[in-house]
C-alpha atoms as a PDB file:
ATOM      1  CA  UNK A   1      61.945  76.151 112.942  1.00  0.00           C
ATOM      2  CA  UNK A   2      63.968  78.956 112.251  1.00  0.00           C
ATOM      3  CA  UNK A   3      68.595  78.214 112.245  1.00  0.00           C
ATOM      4  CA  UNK A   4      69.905  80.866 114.843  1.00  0.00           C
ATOM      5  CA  UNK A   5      72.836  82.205 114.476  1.00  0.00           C
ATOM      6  CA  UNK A   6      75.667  81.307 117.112  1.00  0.00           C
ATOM      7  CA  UNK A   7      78.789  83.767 117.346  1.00  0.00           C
ATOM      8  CA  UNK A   8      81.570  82.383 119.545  1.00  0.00           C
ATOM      9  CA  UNK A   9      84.395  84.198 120.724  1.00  0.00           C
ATOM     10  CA  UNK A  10      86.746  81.432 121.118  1.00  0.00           C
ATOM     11  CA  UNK A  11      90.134  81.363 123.818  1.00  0.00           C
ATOM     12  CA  UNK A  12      93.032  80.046 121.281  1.00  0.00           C
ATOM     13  CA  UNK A  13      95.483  77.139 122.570  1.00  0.00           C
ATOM     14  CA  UNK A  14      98.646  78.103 122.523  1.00  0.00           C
ATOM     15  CA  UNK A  15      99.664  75.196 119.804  1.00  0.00           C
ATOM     16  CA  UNK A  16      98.165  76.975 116.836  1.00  0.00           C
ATOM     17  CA  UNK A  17     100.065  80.507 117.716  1.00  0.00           C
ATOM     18  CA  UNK A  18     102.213  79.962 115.184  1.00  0.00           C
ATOM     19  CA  UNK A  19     103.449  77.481 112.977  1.00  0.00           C
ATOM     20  CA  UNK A  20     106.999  77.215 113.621  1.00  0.00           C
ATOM     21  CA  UNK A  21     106.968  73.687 114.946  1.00  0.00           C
ATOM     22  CA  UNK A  22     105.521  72.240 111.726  1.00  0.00           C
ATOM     23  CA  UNK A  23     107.066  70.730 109.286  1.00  0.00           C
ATOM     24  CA  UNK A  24     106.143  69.483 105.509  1.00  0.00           C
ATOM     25  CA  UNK A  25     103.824  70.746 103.321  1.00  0.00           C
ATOM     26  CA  UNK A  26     100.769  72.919 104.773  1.00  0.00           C
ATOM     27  CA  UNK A  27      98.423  72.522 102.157  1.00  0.00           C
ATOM     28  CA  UNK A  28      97.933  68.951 101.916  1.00  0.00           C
ATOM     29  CA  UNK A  29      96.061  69.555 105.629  1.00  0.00           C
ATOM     30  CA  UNK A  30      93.703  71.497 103.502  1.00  0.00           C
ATOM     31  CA  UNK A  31      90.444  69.126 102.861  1.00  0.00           C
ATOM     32  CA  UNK A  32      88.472  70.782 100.904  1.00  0.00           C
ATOM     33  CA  UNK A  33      90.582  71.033  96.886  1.00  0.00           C
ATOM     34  CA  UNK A  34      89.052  74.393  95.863  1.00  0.00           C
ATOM     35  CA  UNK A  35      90.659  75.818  98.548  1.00  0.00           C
ATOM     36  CA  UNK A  36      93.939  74.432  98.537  1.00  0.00           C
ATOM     37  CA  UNK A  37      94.212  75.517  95.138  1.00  0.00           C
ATOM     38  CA  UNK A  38      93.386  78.775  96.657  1.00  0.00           C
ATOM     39  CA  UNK A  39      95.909  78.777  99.082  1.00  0.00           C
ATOM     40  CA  UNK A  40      98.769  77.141  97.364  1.00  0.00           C
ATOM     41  CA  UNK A  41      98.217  80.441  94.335  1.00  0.00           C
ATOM     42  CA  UNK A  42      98.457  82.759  96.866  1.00  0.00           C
ATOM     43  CA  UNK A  43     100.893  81.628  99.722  1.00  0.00           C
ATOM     44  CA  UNK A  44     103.469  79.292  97.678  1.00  0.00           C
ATOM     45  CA  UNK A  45     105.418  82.235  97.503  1.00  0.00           C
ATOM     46  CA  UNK A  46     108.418  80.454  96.091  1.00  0.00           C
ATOM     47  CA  UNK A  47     106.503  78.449  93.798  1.00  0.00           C
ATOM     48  CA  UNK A  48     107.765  75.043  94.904  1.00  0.00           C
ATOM     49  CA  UNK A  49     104.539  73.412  95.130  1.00  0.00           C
ATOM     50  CA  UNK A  50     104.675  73.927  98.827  1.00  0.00           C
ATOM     51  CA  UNK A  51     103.285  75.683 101.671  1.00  0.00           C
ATOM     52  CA  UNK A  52     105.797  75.931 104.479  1.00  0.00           C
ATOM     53  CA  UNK A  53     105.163  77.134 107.910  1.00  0.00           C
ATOM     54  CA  UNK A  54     106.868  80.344 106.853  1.00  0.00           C
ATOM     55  CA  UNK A  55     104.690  81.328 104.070  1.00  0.00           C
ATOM     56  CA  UNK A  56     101.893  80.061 106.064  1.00  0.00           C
ATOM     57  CA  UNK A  57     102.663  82.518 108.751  1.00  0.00           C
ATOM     58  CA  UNK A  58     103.291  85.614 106.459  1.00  0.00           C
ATOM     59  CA  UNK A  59      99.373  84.987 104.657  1.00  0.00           C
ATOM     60  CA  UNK A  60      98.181  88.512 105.342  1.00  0.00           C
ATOM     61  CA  UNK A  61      95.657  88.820 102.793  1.00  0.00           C
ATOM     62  CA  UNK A  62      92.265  85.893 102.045  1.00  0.00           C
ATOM     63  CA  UNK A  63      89.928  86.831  99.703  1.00  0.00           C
ATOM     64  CA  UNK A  64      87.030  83.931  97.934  1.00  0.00           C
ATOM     65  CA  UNK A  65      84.121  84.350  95.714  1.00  0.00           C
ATOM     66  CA  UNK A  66      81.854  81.552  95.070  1.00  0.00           C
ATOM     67  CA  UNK A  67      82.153  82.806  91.385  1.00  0.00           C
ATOM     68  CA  UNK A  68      85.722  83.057  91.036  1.00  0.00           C
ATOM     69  CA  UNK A  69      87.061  80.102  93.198  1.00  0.00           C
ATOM     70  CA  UNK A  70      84.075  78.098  93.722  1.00  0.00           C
ATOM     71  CA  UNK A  71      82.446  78.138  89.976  1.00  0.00           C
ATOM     72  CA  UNK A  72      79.025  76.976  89.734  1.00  0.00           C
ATOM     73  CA  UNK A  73      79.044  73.143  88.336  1.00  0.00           C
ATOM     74  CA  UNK A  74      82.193  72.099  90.110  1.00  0.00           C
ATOM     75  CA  UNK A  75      81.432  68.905  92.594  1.00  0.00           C
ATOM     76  CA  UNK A  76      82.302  69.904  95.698  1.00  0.00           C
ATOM     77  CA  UNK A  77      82.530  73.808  95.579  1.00  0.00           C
ATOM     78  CA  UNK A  78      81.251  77.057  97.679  1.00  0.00           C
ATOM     79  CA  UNK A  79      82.046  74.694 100.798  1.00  0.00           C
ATOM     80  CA  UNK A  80      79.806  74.170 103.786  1.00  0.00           C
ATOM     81  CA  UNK A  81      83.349  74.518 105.674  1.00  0.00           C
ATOM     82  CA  UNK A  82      86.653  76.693 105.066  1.00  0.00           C
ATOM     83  CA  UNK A  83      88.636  74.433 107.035  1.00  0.00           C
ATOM     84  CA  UNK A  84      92.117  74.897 107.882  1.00  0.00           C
ATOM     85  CA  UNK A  85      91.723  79.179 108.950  1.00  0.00           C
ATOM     86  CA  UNK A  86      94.143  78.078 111.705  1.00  0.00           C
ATOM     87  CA  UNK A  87      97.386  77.346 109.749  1.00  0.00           C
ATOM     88  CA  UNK A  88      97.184  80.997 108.969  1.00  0.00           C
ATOM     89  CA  UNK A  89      97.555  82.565 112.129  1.00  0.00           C
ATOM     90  CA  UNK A  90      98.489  85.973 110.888  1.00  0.00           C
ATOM     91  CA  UNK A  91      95.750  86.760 109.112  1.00  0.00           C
ATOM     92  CA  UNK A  92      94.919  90.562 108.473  1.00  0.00           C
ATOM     93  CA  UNK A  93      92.018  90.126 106.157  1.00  0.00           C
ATOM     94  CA  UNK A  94      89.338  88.048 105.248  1.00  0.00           C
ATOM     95  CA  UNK A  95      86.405  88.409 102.463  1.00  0.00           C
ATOM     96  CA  UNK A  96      84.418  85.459 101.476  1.00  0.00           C
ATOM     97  CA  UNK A  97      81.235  85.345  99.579  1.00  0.00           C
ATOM     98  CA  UNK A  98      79.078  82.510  98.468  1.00  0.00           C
ATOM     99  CA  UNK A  99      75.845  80.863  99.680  1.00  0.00           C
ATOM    100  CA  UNK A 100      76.337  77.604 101.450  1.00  0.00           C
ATOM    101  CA  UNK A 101      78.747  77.964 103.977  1.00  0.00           C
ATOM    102  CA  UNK A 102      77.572  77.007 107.584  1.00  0.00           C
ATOM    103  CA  UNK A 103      80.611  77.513 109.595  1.00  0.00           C
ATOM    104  CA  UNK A 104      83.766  79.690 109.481  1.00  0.00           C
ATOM    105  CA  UNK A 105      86.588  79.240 112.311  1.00  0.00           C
ATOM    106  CA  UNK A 106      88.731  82.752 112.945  1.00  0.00           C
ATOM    107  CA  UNK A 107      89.540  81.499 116.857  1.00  0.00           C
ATOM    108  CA  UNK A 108      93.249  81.525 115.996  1.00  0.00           C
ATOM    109  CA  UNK A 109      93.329  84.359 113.826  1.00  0.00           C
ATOM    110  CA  UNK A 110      93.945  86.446 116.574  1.00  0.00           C
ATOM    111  CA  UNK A 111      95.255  89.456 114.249  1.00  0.00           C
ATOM    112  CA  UNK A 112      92.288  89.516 112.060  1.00  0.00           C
ATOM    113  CA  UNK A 113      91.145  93.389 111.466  1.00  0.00           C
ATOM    114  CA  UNK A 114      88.966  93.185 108.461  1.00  0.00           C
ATOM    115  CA  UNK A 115      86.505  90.382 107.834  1.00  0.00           C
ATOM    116  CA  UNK A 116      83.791  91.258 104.865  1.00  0.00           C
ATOM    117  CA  UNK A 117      81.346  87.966 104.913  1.00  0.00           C
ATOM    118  CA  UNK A 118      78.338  87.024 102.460  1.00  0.00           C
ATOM    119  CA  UNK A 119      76.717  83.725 102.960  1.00  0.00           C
ATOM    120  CA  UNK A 120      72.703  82.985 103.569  1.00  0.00           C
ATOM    121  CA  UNK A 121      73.487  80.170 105.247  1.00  0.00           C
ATOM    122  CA  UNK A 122      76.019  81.238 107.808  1.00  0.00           C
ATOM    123  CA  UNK A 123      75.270  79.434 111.104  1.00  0.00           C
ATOM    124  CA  UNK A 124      78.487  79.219 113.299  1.00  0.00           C
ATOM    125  CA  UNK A 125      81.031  81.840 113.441  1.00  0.00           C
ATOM    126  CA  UNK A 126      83.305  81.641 115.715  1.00  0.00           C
ATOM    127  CA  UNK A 127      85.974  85.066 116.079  1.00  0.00           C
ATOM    128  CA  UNK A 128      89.254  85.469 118.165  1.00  0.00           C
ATOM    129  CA  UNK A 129      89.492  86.335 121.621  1.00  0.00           C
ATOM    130  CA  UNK A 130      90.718  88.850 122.249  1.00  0.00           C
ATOM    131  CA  UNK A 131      88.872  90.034 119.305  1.00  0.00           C
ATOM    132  CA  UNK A 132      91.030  93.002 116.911  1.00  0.00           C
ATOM    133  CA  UNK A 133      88.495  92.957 114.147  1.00  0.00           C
ATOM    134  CA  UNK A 134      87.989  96.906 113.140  1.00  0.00           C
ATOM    135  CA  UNK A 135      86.361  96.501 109.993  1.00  0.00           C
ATOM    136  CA  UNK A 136      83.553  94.276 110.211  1.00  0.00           C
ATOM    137  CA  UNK A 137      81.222  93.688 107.178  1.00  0.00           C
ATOM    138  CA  UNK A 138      77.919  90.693 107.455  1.00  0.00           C
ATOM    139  CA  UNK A 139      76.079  90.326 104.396  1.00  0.00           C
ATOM    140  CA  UNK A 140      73.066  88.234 103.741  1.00  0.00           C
ATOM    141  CA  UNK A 141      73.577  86.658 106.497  1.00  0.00           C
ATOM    142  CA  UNK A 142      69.739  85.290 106.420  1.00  0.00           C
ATOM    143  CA  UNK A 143      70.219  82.601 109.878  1.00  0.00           C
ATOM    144  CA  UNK A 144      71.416  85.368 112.379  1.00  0.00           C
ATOM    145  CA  UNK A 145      69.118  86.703 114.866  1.00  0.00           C
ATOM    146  CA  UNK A 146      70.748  88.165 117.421  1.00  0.00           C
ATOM    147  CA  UNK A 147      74.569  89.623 117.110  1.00  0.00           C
ATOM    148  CA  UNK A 148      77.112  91.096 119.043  1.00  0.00           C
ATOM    149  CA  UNK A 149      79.423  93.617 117.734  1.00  0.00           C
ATOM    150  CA  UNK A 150      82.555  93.079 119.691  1.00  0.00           C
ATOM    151  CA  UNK A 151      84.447  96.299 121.359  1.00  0.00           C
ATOM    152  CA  UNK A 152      87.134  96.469 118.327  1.00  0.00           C
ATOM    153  CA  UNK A 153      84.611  97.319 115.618  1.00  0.00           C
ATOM    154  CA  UNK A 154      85.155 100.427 114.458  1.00  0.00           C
ATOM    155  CA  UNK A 155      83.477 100.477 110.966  1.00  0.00           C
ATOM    156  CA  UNK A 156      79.925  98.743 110.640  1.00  0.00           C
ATOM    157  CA  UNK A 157      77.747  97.062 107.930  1.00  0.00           C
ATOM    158  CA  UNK A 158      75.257  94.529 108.910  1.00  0.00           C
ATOM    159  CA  UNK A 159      72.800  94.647 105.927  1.00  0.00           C
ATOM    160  CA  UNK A 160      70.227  92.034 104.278  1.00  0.00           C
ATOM    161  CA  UNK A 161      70.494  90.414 107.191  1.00  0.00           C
ATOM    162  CA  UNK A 162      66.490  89.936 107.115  1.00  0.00           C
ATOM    163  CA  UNK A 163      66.064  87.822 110.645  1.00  0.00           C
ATOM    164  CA  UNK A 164      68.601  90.276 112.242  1.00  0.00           C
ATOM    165  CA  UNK A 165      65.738  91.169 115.695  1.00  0.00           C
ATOM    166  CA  UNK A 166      68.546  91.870 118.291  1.00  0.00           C
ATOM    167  CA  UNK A 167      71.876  94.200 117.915  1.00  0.00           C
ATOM    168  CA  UNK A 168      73.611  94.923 121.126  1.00  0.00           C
ATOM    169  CA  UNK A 169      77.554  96.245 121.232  1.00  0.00           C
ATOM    170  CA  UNK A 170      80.111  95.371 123.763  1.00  0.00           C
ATOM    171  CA  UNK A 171      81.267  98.071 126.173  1.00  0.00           C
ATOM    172  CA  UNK A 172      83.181 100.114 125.911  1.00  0.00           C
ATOM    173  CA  UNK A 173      82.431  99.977 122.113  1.00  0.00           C
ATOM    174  CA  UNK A 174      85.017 101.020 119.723  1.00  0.00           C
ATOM    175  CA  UNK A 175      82.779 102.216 117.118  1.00  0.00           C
ATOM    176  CA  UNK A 176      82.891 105.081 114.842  1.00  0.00           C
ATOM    177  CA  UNK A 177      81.550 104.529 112.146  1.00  0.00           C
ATOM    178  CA  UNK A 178      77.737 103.398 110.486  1.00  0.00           C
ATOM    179  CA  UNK A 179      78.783 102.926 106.569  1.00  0.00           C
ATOM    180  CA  UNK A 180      76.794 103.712 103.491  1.00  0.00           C
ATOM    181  CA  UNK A 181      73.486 101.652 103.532  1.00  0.00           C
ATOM    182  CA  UNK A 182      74.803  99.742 106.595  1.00  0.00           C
ATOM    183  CA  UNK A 183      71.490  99.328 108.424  1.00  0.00           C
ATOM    184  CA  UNK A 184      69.314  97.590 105.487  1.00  0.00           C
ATOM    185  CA  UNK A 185      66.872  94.739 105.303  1.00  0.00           C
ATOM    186  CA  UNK A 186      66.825  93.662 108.953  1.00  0.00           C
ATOM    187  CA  UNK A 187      64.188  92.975 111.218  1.00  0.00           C
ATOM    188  CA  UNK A 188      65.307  95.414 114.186  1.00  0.00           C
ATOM    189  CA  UNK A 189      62.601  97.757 115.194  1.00  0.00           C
ATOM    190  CA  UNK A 190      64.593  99.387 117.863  1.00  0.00           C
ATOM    191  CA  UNK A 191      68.010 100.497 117.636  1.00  0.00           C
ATOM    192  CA  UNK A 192      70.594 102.159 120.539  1.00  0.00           C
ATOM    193  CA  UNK A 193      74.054 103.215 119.060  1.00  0.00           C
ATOM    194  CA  UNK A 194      76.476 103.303 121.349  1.00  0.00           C
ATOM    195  CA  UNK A 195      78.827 106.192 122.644  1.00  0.00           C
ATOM    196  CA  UNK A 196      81.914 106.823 120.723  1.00  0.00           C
ATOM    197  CA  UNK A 197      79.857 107.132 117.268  1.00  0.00           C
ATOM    198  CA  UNK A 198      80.688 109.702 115.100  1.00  0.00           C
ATOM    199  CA  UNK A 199      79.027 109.222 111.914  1.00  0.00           C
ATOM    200  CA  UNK A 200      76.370 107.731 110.404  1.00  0.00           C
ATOM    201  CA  UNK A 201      76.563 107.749 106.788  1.00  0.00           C
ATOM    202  CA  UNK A 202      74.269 108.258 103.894  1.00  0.00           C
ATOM    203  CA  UNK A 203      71.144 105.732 103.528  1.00  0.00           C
ATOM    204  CA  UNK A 204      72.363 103.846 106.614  1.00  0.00           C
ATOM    205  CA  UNK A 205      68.973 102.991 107.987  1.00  0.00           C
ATOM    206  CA  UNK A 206      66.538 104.389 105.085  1.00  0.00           C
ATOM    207  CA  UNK A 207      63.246 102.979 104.370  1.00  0.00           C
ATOM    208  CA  UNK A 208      64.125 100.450 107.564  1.00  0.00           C
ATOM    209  CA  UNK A 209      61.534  99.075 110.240  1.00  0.00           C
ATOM    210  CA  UNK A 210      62.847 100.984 113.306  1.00  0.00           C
ATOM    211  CA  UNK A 211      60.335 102.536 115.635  1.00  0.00           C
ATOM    212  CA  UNK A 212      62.880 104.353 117.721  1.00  0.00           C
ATOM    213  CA  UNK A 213      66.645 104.827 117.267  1.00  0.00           C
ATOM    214  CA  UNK A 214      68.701 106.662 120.449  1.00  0.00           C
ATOM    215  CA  UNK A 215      71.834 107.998 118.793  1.00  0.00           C
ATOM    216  CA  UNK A 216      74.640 109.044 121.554  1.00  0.00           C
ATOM    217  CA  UNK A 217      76.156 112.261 122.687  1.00  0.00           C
ATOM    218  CA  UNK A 218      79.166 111.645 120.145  1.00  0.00           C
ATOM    219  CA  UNK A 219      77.587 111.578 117.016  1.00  0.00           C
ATOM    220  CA  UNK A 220      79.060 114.657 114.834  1.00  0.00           C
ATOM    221  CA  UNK A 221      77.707 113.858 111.402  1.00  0.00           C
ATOM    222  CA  UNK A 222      74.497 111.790 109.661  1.00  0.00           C
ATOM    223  CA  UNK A 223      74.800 111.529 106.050  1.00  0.00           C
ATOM    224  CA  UNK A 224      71.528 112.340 103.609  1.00  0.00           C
ATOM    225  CA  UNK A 225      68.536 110.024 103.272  1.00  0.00           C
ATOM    226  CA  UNK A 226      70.228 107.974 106.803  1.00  0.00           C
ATOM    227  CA  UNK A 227      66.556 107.856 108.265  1.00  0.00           C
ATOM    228  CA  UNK A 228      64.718 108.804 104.960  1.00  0.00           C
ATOM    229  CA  UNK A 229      61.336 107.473 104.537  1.00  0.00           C
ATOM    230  CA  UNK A 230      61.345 105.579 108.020  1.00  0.00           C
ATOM    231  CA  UNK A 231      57.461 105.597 108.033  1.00  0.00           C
ATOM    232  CA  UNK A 232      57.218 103.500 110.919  1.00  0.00           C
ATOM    233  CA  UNK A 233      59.313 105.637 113.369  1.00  0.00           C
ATOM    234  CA  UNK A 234      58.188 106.909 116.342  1.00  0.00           C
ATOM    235  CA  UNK A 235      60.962 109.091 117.254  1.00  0.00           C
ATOM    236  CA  UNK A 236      64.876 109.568 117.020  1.00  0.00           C
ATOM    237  CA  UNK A 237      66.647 110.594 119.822  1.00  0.00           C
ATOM    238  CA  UNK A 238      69.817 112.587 119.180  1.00  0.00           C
ATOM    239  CA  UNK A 239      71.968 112.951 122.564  1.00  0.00           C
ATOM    240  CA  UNK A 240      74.873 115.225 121.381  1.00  0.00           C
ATOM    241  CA  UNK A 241      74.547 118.770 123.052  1.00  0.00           C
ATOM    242  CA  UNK A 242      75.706 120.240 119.537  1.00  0.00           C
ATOM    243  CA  UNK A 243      73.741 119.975 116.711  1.00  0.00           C
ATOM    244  CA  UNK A 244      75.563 116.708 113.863  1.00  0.00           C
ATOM    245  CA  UNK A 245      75.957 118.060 110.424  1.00  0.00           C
ATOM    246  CA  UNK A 246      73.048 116.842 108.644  1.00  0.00           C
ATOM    247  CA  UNK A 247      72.149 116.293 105.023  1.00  0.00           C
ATOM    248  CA  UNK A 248      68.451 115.528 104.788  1.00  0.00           C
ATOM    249  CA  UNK A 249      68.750 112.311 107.390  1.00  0.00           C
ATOM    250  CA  UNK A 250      64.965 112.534 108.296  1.00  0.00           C
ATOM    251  CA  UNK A 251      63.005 113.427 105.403  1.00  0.00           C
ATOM    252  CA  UNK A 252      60.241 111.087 104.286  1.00  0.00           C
ATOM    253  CA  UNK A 253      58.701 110.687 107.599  1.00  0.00           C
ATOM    254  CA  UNK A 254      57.045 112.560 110.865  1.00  0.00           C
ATOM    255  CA  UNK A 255      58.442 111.402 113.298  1.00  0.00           C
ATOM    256  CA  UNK A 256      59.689 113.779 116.421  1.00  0.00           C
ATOM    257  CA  UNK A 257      62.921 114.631 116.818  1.00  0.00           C
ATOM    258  CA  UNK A 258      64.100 114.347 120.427  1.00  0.00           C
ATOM    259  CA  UNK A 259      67.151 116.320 121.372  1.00  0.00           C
ATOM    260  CA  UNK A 260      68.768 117.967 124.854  1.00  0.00           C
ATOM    261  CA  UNK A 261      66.456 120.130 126.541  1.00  0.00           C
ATOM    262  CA  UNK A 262      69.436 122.572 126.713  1.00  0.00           C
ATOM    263  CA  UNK A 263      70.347 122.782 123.440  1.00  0.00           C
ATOM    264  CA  UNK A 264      66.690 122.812 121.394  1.00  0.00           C
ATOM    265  CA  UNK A 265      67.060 126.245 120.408  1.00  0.00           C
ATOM    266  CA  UNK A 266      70.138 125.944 118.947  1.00  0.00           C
ATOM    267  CA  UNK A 267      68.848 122.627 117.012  1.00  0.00           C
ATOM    268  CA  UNK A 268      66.151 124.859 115.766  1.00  0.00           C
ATOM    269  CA  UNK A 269      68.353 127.644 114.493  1.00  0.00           C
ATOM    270  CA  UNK A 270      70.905 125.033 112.712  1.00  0.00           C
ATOM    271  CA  UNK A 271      68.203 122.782 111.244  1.00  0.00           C
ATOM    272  CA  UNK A 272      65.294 124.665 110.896  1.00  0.00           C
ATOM    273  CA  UNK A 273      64.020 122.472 108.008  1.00  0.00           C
ATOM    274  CA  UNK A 274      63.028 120.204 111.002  1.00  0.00           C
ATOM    275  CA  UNK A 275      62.246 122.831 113.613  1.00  0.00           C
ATOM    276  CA  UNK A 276      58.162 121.452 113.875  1.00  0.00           C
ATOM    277  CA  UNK A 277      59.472 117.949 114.729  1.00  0.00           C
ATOM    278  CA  UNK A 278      62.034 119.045 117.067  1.00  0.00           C
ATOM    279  CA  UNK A 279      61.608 118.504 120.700  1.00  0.00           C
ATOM    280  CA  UNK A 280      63.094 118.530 123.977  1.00  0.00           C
ATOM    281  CA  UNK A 281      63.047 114.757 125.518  1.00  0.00           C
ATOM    282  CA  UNK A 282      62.778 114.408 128.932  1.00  0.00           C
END
């Protein structure tokens, strides 16, 4: 039976708000040694071998590789855990790649903005609430099935994420932008983007399994190849009454191109390479 994929958006207790209460050495609440080591390099600010609440609180900036801090070989590396996310509360950034972590805890990183992930076997994430995460990057991510992108995303890229069957986005949704190649290797078939989208960058959703995609009144500009080659497409719906600036998006493929009634003719006149698939939708 196939792992799903549980995203929690977790209410913080007050207690890990900030560290200011603690006292001693951070790090040695740190179980797992790779990262510690981690941790100590790049908050032990004052190089005395310890993490104090104060340096704890000013991390800003957490960024692991299995390669470069979890080597292959070493007993006990790329963790099934990160444990001890919650010392840090003021956490800006977070990348992590690697291939056997199950669970990562951001529930009291309540100032998170960019979080960049890679793991296959990503299970259990579990984000602030409220959530502030703008930049939000899930890579290989092969357990989830179903995801939510919360209202404060504003730049997406949810790619080789092959089990991937459901995408829905919290309203009102904050997002604005579809990055380069951000729709790849999933197992969507349909796809509804939601209003306040602007752009959809280049190769976004090429050579993908989508059937129909509904793109919203806001969209201004779809980068080439975006829907190139989408053979099994049945149609695209574009809602904005004027015409997105377009670079080849739809080449590859025959599928109709559904736009407002009111404003066909002046699709056809601004994109007349597509002006046989163009049509009014109802």
């Amino acid at each position: 039976m196939r792992n799903s994929f549980i995203l929690t958006l977790a209410v913080l207790p007050f207690l890990w708000a900030c560290n200011k209460d603690f006292k001693g050495d951070i790090g040695e609440h740190l179980t797992d040694m790779q990262f510690r080591k981690v941790c100590y390099e790049a908050f032990d600010t004052d190089g005395d071998g310890v993490i104090s609440a104060s340096e704890a609180n000013a991390a800003s900036v957490l960024r692991l590789t299995n390669s470069e801090h979890y080597p292959s070989g070493f007993y006990g590396c790329d963790p099934w855990e990160i444990e001890g996310l919650k010392y840090f509360p003021n956490l800006e950034e977070f990348r992590y790649q690697g291939t056997y972590l199950k669970r990562l805890d951001f529930s009291s990183n309540k100032k998170l903005k960019t979080l960049i992930l890679s793991s296959s076997s990503l299970q259990n994430l579990s984000l602030p609430s409220p959530c502030r995460i703008e930049v939000l990057e899930l890579i290989q991510l092969q357990c989830i099935t179903e995801f939510t992108v919360p209202a404060s995303v504003q730049s997406l890229f949810l790619s080789n994420c092959f089990n991937l069957e459901k995408l829905e986005f919290e309203k009102p949704s904050g997002l604005k932008t579809i990055l380069s190649s951000g729709l790849l290797h999933t197992n969507l078939t349909e796809l509804y983007l939601p209003e306040g989208l602007e752009v959809i960058e280049q190769d976004a959703a090429k050579n993908t399994k989508f059937q129909v995609v509904d793109l919203p009144s806001t969209i201004k500009a779809i980068g080439k190849n975006a829907f190139t080659s989408c053979t099994a497409m049945k149609y695209i719906v574009i809602r904005a009454a004027t015409p997105p600036e377009i670079v080849h998006p739809f080449d590859g493929a025959t599928y109709s191109i559904l736009v407002p009634p009111a404003s066909l003719s002046l699709y056809k006149e601004r994109w007349p390479q597509y002006e046989s698939r163009l049509k009014a939708y109802e």
